[in-house]
N, C-alpha and C. Protein backbone atom coordinates (compact mmCIF):
# COMPACT_ATOMS: atom_id res chain seq x y z
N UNK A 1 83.51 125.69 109.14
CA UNK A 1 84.55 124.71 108.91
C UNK A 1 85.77 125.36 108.25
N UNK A 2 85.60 126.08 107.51
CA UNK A 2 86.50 126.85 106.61
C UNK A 2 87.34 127.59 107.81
N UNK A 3 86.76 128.31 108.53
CA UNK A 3 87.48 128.87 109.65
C UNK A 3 88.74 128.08 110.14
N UNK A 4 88.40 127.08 110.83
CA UNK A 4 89.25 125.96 111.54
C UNK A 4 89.68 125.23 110.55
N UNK A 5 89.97 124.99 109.31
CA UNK A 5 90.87 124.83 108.65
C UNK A 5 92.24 126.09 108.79
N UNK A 6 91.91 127.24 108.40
CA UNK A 6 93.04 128.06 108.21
C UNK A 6 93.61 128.38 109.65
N UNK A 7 93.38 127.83 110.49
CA UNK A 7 93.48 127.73 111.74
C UNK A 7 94.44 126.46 112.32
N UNK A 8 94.40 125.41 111.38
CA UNK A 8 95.17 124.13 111.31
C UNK A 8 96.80 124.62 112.16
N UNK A 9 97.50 125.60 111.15
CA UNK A 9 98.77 125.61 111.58
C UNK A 9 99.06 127.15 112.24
N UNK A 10 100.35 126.62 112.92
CA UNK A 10 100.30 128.21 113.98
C UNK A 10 101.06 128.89 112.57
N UNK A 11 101.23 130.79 113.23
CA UNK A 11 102.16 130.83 112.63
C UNK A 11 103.54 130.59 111.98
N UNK A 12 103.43 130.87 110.72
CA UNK A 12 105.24 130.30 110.36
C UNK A 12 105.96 130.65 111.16
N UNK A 13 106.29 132.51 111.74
CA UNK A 13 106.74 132.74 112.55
C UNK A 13 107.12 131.54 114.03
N UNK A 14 105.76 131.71 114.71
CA UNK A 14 106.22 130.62 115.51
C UNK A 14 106.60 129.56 115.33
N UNK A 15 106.08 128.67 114.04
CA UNK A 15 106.80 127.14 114.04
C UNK A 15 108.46 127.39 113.63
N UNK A 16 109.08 128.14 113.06
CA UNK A 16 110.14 128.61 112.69
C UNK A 16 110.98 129.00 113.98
N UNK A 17 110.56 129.48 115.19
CA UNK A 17 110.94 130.04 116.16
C UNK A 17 111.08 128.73 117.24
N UNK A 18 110.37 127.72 117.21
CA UNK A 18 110.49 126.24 118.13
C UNK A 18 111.58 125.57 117.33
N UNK A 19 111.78 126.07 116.02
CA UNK A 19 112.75 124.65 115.56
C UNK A 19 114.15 125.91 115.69
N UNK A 20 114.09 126.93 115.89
CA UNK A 20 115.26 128.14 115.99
C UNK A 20 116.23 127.68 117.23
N UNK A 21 115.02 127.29 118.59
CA UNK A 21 115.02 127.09 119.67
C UNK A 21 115.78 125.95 119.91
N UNK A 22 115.58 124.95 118.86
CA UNK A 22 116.22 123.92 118.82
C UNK A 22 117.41 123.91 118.67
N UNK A 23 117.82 124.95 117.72
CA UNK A 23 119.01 125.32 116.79
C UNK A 23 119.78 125.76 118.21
N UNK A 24 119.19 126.42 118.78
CA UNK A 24 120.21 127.46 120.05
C UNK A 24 120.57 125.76 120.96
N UNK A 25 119.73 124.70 121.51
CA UNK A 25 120.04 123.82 121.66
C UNK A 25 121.05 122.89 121.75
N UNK A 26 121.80 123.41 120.01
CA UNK A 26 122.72 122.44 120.30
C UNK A 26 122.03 121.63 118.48
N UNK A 27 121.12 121.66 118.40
CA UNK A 27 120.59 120.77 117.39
C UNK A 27 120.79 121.12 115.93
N UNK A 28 121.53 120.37 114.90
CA UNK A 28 122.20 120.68 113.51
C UNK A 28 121.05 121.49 112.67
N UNK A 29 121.76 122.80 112.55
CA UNK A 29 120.73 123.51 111.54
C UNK A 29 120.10 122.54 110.36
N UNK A 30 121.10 121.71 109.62
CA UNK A 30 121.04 120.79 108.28
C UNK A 30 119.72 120.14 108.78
N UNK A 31 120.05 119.16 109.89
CA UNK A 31 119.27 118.30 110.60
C UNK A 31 117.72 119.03 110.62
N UNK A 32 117.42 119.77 111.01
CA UNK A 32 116.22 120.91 111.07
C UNK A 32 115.97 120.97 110.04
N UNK A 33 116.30 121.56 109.13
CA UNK A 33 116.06 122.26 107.82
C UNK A 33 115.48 120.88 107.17
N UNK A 34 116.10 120.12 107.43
CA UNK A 34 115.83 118.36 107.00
C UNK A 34 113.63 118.44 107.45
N UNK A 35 113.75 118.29 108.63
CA UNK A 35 112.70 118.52 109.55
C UNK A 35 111.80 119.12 108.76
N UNK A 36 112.10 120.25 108.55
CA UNK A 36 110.97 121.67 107.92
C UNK A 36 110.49 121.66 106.44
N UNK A 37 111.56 121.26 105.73
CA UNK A 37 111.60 121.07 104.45
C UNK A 37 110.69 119.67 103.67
N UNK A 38 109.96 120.41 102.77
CA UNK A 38 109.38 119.36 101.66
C UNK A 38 110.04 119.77 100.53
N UNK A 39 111.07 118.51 100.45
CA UNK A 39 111.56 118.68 98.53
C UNK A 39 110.43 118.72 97.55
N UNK A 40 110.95 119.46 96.74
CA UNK A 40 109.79 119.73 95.41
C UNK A 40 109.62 118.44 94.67
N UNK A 41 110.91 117.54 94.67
CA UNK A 41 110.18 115.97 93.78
C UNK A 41 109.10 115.32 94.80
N UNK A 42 109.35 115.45 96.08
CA UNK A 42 107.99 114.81 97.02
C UNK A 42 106.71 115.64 97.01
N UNK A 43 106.61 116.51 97.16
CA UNK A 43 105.83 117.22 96.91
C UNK A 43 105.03 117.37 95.18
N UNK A 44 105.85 117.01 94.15
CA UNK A 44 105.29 116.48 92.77
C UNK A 44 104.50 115.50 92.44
N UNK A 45 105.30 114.43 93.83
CA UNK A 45 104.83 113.30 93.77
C UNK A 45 103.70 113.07 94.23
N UNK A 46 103.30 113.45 95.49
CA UNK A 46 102.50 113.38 96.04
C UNK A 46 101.18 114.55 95.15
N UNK A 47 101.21 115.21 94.60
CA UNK A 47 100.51 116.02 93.61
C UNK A 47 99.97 114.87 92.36
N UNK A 48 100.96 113.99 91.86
CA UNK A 48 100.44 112.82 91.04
C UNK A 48 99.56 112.10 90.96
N UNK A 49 99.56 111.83 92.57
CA UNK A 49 99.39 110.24 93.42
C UNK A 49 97.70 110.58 92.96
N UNK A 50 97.01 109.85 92.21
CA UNK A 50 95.42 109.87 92.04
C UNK A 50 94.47 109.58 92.98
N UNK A 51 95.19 108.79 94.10
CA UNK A 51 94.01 108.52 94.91
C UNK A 51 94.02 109.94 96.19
N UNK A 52 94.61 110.82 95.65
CA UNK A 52 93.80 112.41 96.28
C UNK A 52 93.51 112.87 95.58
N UNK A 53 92.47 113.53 96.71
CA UNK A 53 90.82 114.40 95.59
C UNK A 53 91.68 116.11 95.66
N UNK A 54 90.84 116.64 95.27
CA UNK A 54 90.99 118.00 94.97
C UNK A 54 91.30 118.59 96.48
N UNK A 55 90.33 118.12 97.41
CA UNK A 55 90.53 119.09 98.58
C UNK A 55 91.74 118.53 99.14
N UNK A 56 91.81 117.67 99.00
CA UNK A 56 93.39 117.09 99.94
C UNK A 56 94.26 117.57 98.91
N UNK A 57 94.67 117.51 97.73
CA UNK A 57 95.57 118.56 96.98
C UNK A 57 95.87 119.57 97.33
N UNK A 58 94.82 120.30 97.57
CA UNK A 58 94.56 121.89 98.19
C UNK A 58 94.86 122.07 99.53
N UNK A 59 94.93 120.81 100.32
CA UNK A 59 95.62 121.30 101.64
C UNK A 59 96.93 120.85 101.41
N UNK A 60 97.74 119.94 100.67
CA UNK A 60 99.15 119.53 100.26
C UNK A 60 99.91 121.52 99.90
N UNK A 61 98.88 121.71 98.81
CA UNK A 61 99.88 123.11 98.87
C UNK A 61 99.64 124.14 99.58
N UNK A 62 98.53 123.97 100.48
CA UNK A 62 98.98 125.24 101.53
C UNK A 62 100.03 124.31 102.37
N UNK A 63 100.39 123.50 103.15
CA UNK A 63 100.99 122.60 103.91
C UNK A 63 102.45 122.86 102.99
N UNK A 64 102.99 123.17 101.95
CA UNK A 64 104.07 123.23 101.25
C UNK A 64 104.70 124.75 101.11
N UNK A 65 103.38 125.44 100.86
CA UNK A 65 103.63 126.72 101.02
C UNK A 65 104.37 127.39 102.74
N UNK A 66 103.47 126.97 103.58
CA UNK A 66 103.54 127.12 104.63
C UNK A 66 105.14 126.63 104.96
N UNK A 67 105.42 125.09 105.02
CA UNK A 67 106.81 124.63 105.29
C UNK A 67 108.05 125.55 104.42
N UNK A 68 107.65 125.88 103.60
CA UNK A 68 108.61 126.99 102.76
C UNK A 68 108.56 128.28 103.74
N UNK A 69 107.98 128.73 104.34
CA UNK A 69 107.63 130.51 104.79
C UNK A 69 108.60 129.89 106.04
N UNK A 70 108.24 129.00 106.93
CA UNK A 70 108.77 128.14 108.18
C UNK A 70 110.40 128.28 108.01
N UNK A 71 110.56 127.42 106.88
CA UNK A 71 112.20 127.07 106.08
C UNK A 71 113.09 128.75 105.95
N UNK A 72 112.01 129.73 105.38
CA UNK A 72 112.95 130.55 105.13
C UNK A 72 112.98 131.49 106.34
N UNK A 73 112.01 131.60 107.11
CA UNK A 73 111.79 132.58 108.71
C UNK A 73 113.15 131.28 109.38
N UNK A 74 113.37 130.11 109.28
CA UNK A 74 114.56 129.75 109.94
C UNK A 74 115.67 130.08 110.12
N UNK A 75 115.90 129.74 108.30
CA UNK A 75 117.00 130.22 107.68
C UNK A 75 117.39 131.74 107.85
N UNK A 76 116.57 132.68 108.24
CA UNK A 76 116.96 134.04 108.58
C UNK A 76 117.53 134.30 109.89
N UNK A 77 116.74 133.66 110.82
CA UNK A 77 116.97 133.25 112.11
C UNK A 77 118.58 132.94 112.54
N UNK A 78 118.98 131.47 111.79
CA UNK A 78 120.37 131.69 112.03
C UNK A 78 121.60 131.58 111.39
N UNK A 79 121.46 132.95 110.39
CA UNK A 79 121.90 133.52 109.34
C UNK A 79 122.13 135.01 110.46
N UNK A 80 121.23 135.74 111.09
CA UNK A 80 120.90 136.15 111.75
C UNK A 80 122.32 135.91 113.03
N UNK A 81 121.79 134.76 113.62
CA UNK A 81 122.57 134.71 114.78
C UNK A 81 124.02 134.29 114.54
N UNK A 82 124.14 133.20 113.15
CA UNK A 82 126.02 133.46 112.68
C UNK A 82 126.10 134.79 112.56
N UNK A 83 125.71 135.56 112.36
CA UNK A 83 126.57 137.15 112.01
C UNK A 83 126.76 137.37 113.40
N UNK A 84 126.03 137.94 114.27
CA UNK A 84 125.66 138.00 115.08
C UNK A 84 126.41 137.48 116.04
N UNK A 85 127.04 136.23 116.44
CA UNK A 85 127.96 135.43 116.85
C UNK A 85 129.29 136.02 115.96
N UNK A 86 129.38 136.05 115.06
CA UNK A 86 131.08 136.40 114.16
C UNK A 86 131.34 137.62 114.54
N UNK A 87 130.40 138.43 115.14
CA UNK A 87 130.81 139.83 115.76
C UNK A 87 130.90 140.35 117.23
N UNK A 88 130.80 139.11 118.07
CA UNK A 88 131.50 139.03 119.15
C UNK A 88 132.55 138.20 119.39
């Protein structure tokens, strides 16, 4: 079971690379980043909330961790392609 848990989400790489895809699209980086992003007061909150047990806690912060690695492999992405674009 433990297996197919850490198995839940693809790589950051790739989930970072479908919402990139989006970005080339046409679709508002802000808007995305919106998408990818868990604010730290929701994420507090939801850490509060008593009626989760320990193991659902424990998948909240890999699930937070993860959307952070996603957020910043984006953010490189097209940080990346503005330069990249300003030099042609």
């Amino acid at each position: 079971m433990t297996t197919t848990r850490k198995q839940e989400f693809h790589s950051p790489q790739t989930e970072a690379a479908l919402f990139f895809g989006l970005f080339l699209k046409g679709h508002s980086a802000d808007a995305l980043r919106a998408q990818i992003d868990v604010p730290p007061k929701l994420f507090e909150k939801w850490m509060r909330a008593r009626e989760y047990d320990h193991d659902f806690r424990k998948q909240l912060r890999r699930m937070y961790v993860y959307r952070k690695q996603v957020l910043a492999i984006f953010d490189s992405l097209v940080m990346t392609s503005q330069t990249q674009n300003a030099w042609h």
